[in-house]
Protein backbone atom coordinates (compact mmCIF):
# COMPACT_ATOMS: atom_id res chain seq x y z
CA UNK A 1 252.03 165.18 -40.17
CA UNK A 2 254.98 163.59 -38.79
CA UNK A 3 258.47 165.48 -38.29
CA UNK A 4 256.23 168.19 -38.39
CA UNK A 5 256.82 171.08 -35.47
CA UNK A 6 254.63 174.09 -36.77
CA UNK A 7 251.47 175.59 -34.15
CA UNK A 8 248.64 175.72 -37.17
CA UNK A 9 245.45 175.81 -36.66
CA UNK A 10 242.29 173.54 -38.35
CA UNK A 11 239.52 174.94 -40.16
CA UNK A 12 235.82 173.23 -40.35
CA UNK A 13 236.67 171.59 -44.03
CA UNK A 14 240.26 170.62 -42.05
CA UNK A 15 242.66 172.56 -43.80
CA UNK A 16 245.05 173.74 -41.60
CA UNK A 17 246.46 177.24 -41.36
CA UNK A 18 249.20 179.93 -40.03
CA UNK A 19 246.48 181.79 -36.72
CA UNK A 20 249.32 184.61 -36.82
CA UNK A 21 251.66 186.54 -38.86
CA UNK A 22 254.02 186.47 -35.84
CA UNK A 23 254.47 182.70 -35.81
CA UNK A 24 254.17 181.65 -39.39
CA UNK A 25 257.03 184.05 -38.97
CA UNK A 26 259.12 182.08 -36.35
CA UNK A 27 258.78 178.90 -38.90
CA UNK A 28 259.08 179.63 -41.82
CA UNK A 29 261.02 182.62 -42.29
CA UNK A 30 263.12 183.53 -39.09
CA UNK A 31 266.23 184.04 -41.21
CA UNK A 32 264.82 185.92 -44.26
CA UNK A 33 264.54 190.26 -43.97
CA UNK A 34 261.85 191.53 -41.87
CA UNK A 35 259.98 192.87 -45.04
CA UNK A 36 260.25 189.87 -47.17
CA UNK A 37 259.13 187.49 -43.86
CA UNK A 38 256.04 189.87 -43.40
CA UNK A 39 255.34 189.73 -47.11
CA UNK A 40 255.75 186.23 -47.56
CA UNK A 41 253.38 185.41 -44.30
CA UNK A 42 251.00 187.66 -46.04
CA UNK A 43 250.99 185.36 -48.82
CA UNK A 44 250.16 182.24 -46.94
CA UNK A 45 246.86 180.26 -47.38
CA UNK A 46 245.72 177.45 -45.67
CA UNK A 47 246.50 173.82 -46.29
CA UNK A 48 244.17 171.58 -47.65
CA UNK A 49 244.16 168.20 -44.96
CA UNK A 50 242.92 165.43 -48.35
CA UNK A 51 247.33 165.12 -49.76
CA UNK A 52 248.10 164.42 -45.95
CA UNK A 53 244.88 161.51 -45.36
CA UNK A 54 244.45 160.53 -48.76
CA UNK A 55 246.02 156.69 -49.76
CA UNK A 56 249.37 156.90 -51.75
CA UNK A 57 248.33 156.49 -55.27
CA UNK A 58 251.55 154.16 -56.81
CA UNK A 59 252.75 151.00 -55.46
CA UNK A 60 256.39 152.28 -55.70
CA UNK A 61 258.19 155.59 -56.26
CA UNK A 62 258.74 156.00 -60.12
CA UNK A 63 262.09 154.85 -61.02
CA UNK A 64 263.75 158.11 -61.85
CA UNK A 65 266.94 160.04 -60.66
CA UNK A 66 266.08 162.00 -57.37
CA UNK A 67 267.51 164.50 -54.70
CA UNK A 68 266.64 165.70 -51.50
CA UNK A 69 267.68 169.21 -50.59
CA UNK A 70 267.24 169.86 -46.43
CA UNK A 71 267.98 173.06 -44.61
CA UNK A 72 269.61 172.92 -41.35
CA UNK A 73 267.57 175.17 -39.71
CA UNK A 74 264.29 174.07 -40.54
CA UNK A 75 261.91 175.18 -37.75
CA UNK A 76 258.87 173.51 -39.45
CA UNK A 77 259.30 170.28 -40.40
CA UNK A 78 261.99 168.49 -38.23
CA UNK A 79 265.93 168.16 -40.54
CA UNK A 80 266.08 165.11 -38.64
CA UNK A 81 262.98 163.43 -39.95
CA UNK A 82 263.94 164.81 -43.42
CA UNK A 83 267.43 162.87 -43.47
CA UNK A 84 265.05 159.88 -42.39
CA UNK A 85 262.86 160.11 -45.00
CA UNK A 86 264.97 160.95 -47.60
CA UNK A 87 266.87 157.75 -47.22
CA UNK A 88 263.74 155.55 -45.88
CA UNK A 89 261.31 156.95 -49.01
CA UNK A 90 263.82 158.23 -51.52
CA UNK A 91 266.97 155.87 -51.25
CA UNK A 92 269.49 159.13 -51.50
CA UNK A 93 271.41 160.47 -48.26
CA UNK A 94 270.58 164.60 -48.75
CA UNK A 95 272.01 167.21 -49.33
CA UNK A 96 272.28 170.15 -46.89
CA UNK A 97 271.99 174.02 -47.14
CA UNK A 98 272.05 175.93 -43.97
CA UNK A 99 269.38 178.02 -43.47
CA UNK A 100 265.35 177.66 -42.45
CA UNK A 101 262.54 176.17 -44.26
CA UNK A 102 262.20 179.41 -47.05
CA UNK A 103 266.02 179.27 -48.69
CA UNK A 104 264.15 180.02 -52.14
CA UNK A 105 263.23 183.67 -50.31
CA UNK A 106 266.13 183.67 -47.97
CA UNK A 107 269.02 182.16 -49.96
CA UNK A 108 268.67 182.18 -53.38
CA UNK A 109 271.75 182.12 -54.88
CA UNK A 110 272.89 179.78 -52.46
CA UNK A 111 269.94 177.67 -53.23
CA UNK A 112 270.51 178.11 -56.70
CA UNK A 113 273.85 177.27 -56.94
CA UNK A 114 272.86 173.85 -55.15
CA UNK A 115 269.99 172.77 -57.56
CA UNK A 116 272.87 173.47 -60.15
CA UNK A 117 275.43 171.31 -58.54
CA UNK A 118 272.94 168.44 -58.12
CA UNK A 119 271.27 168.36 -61.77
């Protein structure tokens, strides 16, 4: 997947998946509490490979009212490429919350408080 920078690993049926707590750790939760990033990389199952290869079903993105939310310190899936694509894919400029990829664990309110500003 592009922007992508996580170190998963591929099963036979190619789903990917986290090999170790530790570095499911490093992405996706370096800035929550030690017991909620252990918890929540206990929680993690693997990825199934078919959204990522399978055709786009529409010819265009439905014509509806959209935002993009990135977080600054998103270890897995490069801010960068997320400003990209939500201009390129979604026609919006995003907005930003600092943080890693997990504000819904690690934030909340802050989190929160954005989905209310932008509805």
């Amino acid at each position: 997947m592009q922007g992508f920078t996580g170190n998963t690993e591929t099963r036979d049926d190619c789903a990917s998946f986290w090999p170790g707590t530790a570095a499911a750790i490093r992405c996706f939760y370096h800035d929550c509490t030690p017991d909620d990033a252990v918890w929540a990389a206990g929680n993690l199952r693997a990825q199934a490979a078919a959204p990522s290869r399978e055709v786009w079903p529409l010819d265009a993105m439905p014509d509806v009212e959209r935002t993009s939310i990135i977080c600054r310190d998103e270890r897995c899936i490069s801010p960068e490429w997320s400003r990209t694509m939500s201009a390129e894919q979604l026609g919006v400029q995003p907005v930003e919350l600092d943080g890693g990829h997990s504000p819904f664990l690690a934030r909340p309110a802050e989190l929160a408080e954005m989905i209310a500003r932008v509805l």
